[in-house]
Structure formats: C-alpha cells, structure tokens
C-alpha atoms as a PDB file:
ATOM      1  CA  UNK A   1     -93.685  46.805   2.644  1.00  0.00           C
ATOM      2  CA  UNK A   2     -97.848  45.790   2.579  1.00  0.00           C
ATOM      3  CA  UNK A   3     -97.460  48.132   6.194  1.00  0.00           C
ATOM      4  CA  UNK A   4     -95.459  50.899   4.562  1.00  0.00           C
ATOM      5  CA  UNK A   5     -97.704  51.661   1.332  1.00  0.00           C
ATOM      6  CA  UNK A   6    -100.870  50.978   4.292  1.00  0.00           C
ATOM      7  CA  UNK A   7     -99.345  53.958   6.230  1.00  0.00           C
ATOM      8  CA  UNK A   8     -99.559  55.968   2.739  1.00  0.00           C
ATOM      9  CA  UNK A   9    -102.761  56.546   2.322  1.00  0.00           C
ATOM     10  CA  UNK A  10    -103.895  55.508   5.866  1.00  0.00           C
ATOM     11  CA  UNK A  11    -107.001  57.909   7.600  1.00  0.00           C
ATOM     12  CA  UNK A  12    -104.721  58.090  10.199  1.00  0.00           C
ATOM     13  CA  UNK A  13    -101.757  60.743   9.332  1.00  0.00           C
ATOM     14  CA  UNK A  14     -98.425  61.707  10.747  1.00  0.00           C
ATOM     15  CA  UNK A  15     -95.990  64.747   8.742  1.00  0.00           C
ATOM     16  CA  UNK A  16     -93.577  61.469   7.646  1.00  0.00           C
ATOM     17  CA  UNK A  17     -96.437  59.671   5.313  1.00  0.00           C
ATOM     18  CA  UNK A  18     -97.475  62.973   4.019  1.00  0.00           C
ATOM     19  CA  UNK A  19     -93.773  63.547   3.331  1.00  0.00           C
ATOM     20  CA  UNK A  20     -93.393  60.126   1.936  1.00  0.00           C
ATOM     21  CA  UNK A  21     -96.428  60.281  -0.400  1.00  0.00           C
ATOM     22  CA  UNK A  22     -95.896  63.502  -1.927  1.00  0.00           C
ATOM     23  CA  UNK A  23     -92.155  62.873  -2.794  1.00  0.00           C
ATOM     24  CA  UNK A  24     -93.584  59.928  -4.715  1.00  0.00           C
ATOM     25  CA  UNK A  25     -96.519  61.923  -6.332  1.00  0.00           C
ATOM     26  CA  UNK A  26     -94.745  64.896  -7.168  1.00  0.00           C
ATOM     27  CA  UNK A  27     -91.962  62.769  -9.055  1.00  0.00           C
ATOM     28  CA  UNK A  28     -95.173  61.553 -10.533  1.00  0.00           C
ATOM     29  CA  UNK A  29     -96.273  65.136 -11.357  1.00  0.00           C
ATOM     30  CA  UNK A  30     -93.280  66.528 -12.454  1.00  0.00           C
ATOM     31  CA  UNK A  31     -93.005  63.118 -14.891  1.00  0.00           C
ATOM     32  CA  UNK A  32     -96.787  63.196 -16.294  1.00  0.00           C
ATOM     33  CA  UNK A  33     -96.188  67.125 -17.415  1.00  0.00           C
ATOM     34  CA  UNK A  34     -93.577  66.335 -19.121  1.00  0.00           C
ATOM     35  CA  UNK A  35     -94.754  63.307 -20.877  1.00  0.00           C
ATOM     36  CA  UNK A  36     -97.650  65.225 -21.693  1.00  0.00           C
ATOM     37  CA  UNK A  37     -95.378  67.653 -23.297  1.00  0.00           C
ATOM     38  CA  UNK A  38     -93.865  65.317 -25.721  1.00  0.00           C
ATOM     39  CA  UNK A  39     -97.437  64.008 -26.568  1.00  0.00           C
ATOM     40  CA  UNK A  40     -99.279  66.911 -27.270  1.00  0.00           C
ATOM     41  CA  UNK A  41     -96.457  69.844 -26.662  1.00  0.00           C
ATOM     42  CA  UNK A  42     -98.364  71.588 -23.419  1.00  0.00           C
ATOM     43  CA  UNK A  43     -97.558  71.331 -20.403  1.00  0.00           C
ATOM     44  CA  UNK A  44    -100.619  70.394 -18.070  1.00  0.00           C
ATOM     45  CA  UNK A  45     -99.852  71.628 -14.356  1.00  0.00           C
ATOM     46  CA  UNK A  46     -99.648  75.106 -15.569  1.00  0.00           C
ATOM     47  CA  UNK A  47    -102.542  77.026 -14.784  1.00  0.00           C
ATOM     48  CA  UNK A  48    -100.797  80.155 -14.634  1.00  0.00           C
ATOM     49  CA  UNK A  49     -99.697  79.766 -18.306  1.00  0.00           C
ATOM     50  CA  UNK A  50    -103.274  78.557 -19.062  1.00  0.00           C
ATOM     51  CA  UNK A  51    -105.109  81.690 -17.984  1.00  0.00           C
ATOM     52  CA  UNK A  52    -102.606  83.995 -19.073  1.00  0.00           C
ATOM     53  CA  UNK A  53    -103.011  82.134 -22.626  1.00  0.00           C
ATOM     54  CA  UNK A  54    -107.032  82.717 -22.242  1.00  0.00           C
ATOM     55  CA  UNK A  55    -106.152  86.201 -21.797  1.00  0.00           C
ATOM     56  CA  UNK A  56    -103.862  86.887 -24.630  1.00  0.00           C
ATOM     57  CA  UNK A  57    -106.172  84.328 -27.110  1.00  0.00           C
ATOM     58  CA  UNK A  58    -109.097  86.629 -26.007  1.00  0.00           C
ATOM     59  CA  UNK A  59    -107.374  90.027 -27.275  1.00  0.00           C
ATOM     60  CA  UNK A  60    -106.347  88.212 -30.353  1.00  0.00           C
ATOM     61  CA  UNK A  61    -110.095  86.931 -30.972  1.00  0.00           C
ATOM     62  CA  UNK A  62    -108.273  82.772 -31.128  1.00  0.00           C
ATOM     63  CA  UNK A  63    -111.719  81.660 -30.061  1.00  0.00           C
ATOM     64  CA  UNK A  64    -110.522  78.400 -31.147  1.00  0.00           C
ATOM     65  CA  UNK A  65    -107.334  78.350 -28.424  1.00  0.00           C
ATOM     66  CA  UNK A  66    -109.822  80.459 -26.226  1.00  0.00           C
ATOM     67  CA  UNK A  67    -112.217  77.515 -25.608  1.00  0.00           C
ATOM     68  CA  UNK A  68    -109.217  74.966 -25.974  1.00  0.00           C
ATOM     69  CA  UNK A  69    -107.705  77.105 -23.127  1.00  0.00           C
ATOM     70  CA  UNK A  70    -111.254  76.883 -21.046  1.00  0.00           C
ATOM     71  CA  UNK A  71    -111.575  73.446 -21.121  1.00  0.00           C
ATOM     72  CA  UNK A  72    -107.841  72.695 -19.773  1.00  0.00           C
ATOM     73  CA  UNK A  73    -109.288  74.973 -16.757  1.00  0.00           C
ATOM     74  CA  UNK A  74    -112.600  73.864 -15.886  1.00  0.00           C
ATOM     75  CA  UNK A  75    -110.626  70.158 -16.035  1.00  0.00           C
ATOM     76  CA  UNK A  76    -108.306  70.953 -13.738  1.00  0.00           C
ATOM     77  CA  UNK A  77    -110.648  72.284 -11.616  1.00  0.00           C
ATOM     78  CA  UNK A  78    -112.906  69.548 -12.268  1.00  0.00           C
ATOM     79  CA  UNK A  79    -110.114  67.139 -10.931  1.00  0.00           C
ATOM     80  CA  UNK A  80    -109.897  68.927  -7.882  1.00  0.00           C
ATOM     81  CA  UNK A  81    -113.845  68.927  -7.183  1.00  0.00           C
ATOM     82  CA  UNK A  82    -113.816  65.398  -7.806  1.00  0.00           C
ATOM     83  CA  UNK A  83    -110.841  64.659  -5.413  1.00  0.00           C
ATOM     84  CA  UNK A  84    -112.554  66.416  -2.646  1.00  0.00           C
ATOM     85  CA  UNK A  85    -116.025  64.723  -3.194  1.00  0.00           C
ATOM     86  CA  UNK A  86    -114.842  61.209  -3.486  1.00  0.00           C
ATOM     87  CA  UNK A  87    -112.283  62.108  -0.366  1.00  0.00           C
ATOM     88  CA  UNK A  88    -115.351  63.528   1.723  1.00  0.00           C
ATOM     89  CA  UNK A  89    -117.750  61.011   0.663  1.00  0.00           C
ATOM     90  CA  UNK A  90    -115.225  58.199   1.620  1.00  0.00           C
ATOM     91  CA  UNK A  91    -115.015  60.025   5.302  1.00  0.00           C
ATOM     92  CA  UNK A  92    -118.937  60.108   5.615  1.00  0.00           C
ATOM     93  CA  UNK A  93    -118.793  56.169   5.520  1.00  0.00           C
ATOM     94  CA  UNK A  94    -115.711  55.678   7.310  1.00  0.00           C
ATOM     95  CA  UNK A  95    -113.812  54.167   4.587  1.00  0.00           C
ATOM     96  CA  UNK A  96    -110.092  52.949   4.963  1.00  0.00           C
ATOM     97  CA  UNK A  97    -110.011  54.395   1.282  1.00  0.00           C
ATOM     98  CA  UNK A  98    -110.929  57.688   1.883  1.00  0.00           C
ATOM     99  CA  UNK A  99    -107.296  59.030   0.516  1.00  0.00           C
ATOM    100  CA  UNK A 100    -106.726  55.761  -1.856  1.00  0.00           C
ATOM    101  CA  UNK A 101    -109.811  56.626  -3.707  1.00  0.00           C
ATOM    102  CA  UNK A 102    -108.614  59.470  -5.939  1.00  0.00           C
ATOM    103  CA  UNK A 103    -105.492  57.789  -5.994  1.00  0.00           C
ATOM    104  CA  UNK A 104    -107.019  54.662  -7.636  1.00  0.00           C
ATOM    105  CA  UNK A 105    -108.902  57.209 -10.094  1.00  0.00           C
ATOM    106  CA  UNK A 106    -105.780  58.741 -10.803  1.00  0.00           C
ATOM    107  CA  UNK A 107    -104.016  55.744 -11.662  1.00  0.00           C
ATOM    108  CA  UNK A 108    -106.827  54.593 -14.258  1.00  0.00           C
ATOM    109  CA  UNK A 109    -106.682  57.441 -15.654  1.00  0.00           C
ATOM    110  CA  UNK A 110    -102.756  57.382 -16.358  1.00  0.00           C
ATOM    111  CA  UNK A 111    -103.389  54.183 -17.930  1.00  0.00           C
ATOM    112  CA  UNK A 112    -106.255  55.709 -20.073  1.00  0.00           C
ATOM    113  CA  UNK A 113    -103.717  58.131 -21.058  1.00  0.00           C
ATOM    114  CA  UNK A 114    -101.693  55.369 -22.318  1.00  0.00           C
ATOM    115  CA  UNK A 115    -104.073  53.474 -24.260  1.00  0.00           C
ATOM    116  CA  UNK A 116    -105.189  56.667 -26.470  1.00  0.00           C
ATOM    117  CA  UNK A 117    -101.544  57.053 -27.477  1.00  0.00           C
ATOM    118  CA  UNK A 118    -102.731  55.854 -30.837  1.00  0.00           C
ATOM    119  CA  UNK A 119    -105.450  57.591 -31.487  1.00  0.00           C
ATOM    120  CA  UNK A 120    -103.077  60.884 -30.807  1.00  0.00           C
ATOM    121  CA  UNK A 121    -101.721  60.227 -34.676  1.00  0.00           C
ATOM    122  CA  UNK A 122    -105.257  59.094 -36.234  1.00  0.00           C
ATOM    123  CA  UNK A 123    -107.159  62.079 -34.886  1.00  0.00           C
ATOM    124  CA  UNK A 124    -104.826  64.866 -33.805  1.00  0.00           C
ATOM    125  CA  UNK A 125    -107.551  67.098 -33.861  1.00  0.00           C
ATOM    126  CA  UNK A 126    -109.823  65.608 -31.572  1.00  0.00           C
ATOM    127  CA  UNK A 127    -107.351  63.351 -29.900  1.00  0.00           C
ATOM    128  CA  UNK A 128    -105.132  66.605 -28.480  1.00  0.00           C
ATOM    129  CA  UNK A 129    -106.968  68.697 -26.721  1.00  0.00           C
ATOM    130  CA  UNK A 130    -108.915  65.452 -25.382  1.00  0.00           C
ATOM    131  CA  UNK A 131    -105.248  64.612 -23.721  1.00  0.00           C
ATOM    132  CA  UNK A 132    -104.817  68.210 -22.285  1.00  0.00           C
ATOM    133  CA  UNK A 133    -108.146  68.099 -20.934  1.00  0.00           C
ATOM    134  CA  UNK A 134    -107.237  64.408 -19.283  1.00  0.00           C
ATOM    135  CA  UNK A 135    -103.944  65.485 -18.065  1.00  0.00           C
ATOM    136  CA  UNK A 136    -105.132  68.813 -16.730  1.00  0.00           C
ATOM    137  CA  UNK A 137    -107.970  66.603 -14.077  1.00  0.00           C
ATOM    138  CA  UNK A 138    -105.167  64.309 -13.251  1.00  0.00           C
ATOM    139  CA  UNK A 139    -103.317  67.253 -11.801  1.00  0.00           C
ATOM    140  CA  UNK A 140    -106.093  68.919 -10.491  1.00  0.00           C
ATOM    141  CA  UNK A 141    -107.165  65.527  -8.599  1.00  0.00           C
ATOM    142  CA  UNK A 142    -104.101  65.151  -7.475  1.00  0.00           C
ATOM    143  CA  UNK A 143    -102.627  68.273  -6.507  1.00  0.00           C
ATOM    144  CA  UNK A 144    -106.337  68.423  -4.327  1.00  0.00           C
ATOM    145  CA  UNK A 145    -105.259  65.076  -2.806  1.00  0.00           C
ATOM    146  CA  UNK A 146    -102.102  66.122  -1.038  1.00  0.00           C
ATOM    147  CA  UNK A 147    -103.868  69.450  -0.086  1.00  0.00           C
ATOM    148  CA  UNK A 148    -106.606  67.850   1.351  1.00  0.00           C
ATOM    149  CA  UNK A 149    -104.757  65.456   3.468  1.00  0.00           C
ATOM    150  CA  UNK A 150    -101.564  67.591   4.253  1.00  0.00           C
ATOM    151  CA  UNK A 151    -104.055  70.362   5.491  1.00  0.00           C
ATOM    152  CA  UNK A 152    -102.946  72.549   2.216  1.00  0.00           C
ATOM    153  CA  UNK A 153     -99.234  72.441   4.012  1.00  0.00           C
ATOM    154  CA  UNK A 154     -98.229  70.454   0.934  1.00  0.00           C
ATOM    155  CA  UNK A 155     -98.033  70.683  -2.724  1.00  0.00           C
ATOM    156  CA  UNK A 156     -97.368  68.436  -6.055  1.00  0.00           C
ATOM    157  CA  UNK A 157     -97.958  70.217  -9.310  1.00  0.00           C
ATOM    158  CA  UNK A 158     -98.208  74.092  -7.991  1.00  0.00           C
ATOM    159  CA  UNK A 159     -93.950  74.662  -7.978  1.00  0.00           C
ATOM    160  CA  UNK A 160     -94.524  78.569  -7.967  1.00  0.00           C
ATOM    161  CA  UNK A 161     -95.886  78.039  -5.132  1.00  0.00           C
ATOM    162  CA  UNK A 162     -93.428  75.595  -4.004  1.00  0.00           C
ATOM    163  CA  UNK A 163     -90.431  77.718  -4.727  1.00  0.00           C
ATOM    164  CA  UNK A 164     -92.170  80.825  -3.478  1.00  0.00           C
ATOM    165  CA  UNK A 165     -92.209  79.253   0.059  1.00  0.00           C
ATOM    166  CA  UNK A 166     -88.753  78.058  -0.528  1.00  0.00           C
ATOM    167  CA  UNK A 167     -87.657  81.512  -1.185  1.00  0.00           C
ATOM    168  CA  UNK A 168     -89.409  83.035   2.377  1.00  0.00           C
ATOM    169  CA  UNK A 169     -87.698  80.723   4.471  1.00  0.00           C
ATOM    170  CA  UNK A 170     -84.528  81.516   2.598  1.00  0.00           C
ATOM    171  CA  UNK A 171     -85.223  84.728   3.461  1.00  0.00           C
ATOM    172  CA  UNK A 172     -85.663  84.255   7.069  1.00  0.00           C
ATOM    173  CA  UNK A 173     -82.815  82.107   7.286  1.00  0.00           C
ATOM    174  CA  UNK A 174     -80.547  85.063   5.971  1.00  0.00           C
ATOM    175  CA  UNK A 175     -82.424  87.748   7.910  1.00  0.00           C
ATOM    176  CA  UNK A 176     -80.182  89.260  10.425  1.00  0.00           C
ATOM    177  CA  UNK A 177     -81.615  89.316  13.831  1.00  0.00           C
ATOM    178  CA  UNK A 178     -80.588  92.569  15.304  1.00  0.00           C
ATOM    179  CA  UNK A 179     -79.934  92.669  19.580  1.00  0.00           C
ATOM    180  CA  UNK A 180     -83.234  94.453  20.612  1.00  0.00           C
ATOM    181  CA  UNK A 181     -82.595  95.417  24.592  1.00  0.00           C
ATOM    182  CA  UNK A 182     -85.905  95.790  26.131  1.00  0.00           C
ATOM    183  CA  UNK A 183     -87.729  94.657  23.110  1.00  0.00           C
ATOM    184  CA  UNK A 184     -90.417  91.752  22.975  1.00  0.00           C
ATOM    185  CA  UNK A 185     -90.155  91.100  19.048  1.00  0.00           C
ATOM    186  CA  UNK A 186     -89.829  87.311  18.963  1.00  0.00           C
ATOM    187  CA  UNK A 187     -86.276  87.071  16.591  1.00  0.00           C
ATOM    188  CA  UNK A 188     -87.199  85.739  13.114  1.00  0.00           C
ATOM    189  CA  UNK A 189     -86.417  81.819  12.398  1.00  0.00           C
ATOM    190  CA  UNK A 190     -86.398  79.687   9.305  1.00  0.00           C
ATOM    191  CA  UNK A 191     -88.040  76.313   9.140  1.00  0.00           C
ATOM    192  CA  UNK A 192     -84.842  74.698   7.976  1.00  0.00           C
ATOM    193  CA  UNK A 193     -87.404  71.339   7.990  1.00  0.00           C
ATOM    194  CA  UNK A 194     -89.947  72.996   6.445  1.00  0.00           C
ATOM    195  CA  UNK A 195     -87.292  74.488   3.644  1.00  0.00           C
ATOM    196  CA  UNK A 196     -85.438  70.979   3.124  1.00  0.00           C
ATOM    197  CA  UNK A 197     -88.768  69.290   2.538  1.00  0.00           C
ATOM    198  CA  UNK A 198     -89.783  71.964  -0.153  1.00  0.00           C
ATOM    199  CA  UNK A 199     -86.033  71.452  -1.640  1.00  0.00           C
ATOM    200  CA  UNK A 200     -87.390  68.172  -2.185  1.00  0.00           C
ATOM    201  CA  UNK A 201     -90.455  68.514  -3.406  1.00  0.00           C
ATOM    202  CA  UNK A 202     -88.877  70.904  -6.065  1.00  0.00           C
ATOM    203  CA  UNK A 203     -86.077  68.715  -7.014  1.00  0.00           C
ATOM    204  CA  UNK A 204     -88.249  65.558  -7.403  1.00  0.00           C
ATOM    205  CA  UNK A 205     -90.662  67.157  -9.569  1.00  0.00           C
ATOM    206  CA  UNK A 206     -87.311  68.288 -11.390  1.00  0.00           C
ATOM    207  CA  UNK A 207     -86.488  64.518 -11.530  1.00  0.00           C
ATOM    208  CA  UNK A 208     -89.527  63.342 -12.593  1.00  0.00           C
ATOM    209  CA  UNK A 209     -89.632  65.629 -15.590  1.00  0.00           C
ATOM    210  CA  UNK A 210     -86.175  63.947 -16.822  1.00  0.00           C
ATOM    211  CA  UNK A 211     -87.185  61.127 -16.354  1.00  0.00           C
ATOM    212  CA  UNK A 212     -90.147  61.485 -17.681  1.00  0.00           C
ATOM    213  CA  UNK A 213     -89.005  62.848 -20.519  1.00  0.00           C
ATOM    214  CA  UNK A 214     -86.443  60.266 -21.646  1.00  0.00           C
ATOM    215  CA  UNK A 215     -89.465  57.080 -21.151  1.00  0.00           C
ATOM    216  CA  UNK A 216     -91.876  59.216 -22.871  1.00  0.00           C
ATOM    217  CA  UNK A 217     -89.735  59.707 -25.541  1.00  0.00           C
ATOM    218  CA  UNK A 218     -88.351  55.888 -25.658  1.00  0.00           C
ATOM    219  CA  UNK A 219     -92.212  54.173 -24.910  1.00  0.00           C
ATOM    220  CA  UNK A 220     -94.291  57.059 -26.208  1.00  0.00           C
ATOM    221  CA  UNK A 221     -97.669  57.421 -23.847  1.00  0.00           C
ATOM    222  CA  UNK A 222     -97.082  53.667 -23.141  1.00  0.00           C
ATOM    223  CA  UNK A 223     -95.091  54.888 -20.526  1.00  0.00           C
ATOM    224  CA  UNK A 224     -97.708  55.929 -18.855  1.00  0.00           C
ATOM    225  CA  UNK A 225     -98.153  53.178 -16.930  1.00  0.00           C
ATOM    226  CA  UNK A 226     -95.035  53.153 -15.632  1.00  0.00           C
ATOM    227  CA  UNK A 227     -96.531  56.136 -13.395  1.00  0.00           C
ATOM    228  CA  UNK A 228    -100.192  53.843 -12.799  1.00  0.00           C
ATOM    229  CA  UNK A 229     -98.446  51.044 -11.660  1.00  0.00           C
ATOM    230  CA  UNK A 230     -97.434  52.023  -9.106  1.00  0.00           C
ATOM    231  CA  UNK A 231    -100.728  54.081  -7.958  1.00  0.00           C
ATOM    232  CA  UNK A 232    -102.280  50.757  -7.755  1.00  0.00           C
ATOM    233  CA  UNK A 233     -99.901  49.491  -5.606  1.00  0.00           C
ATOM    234  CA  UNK A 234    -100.464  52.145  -3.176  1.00  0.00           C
ATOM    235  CA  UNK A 235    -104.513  52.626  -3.354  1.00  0.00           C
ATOM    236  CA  UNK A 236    -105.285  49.080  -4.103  1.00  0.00           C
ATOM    237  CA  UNK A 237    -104.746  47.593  -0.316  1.00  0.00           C
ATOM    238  CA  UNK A 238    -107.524  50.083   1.527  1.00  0.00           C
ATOM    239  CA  UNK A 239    -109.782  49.543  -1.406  1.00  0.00           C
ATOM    240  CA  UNK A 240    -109.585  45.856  -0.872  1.00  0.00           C
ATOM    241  CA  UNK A 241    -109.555  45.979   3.026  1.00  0.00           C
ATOM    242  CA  UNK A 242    -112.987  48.010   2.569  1.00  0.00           C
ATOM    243  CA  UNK A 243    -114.655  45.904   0.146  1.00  0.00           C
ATOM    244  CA  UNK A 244    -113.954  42.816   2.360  1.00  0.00           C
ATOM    245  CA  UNK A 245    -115.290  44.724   4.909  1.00  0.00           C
ATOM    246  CA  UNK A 246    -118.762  45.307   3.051  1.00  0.00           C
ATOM    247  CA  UNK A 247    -119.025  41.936   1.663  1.00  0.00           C
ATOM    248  CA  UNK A 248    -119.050  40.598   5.429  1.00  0.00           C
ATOM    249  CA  UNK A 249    -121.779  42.767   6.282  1.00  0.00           C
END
C-alpha cells in the first residue's frame, strides 16, 4: 500500500498512476462541488457558469454578484497559478514532492473548509462568498495538478471538456470507414482506451457528487474531511521522504 500511494504522486510517471490518481481526485471533485452546493448553493468547478453569470450581472448593473462573480474567477485561477509554481519550484530542487505539494495544500484547505462550517450561519454574508472563493482555488489547484502531470491529457473538474472528448471518439468509433482503392487516407479509429478512461472520469465525478451530496447533507462541511483525509495519505509520504532528506544534509 506505502508503494502504491508512493507511485501516486511519484516524479516518475507511467499512464496507470495518472489513471489511478485522477479517478480518485475527480471523485474528489465531483464530491467537493457538490458539498459546496449544499453549503453555499453554487457550484464551484463551473467556470463556464461563472463568466456567463459576470456577463449577464454586468447588463443587469448586479455590481454586487458582478464582483462576487470576479472573485470566484481570479480564485480559480489563482489555484491554478499556485499549483504550477509550487509544482515547478518543487522540480527546480528535485523534490520527491514536486506533485504531493499541491496535493498537501489541497487537503488543508478541505479541512479549512470544514472548520468554517460554523461561521457559514453566524456571518452568511461574509462567510459565503469567502467559501466560493475557497472552493473555486481548490479546483483550480487541482484541476492544474492533473494537467500538469498528465501533460493536459487529463482532467478533474472541467466535464465539458471531459464529455466533449468522450463524444469525438464516439464519433470516430461510429464513423464508417468507406473502401478507398488507391487512396492513402489513413481509415479513422477510436481510442476505445482513451474513451473508457474518460467514461470513467465522467462517471466518478458523477459518483462523487452523490456521494457527496448525501455526507454533506448528513455531516454538514464536517464532511469535508472525509475528502482531506485521504489527500494526506497520499502527499504526506514524499513530503516526509524530502524533509528527511534535508535534515541529513
């Protein structure tokens, strides 16, 4: 098991960890938007619906929901920067961690998200768009972790996108190759592996959002750390393995 999690976040890659790690963080994806829907009724991995929202709010002069809007964007995209600096910076000093890092920041964060679960009901007003803004950098940072290390072959929050290359291979699997006698066109093939891993990746986000849904609602934000947990698990071992190494330096 210590070798398996290892492999997860490992410098080294192969297409079965990246497989293996985002099944487990879109599940996580796909379970964080939707508790963040029964916390503060937005979803969070939506940037599509975000900017279309800064649009309409902008015609309607909501320069409340406007900058509310804003700041779920520039978080997201603020998760992703940060994913790709602490990434790169942990390649520039040949860290183990250089994957595990985000992934550590991720999972403190989740279990921020759980301890303001109070402060949700005391404050509303200051407390909800604090979560959105939270929730939007954990998807950013996370989203930019699998696309960093998959080579942007992979995705965890972005399911248009997901289901959009779903629906090409469909396409080319259903595409009817036509005899061409004395023609060079190379015959048009699906990536049936390619198309069963983005199946997945769609259904386990799909899963994730029940499930997320029903803890959520049982545990409130508590459940949060369900989702952290886990993180740890994963990110802690490189973390350790390079702060042993620096202490013996």
């Amino acid at each position: 098991m210590k070798q398996y999690l290892t492999n997860l976040t490992s410098k080294e890659r192969s297409e079965a960890t990246d497989r293996h790690l985002a099944f487990y963080l879109t599940f996580v994806a796909g379970a964080a938007n939707a508790g963040g829907f029964m916390a503060v009724h937005q979803y969070t991995s939506h940037m599509s619906g975000i900017v279309s929202a800064i649009a309409d709010n902008i015609a309607l002069g909501n320069v409340a929901l406007v900058a509310a809007c804003l700041g779920a964007l520039f978080s997201f995209v603020a998760g992703a920067a940060t994913s790709a600096i602490l990434i790169n910076w942990g390649r520039r000093l040949e860290l183990l961690a250089e994957y595990a890092l985000p992934l550590l920041v991720e999972a403190l964060l989740l279990a921020g998200f759980a301890a303001i679960g109070a402060l949700i009901e005391l404050r509303e007003e200051v407390a909800v768009p604090a979560t959105v803004m939270l929730l939007c950098f954990i998807m950013g940072l996370q989203n930019a972790i699998i696309t960093k290390l998959s080579g942007a072959r992979i995705r965890t929050t972005h399911v248009t996108g997901l289901v959009t290359d779903a629906g090409i291979e469909i396409g080319k699997l259903l595409y009817w190759n036509r005899s061409q006698t004395g023609n060079d066109r190379v015959p048009v093939r699906a990536d049936r592996n390619k198309l069963r891993l983005l199946a997945s990746l769609i259904a386990l986000f799909l899963v994730g959002g029940v499930c997320g849904a029903i803890v959520f609602d049982a545990c409130g934000v508590a459940a949060a750390l369900f989702l952290a947990v886990p993180l740890v698990a994963i990110a802690s071992l490189p973390v350790v393995e390079d702060v042993r190494a620096a202490l013996r330096r």
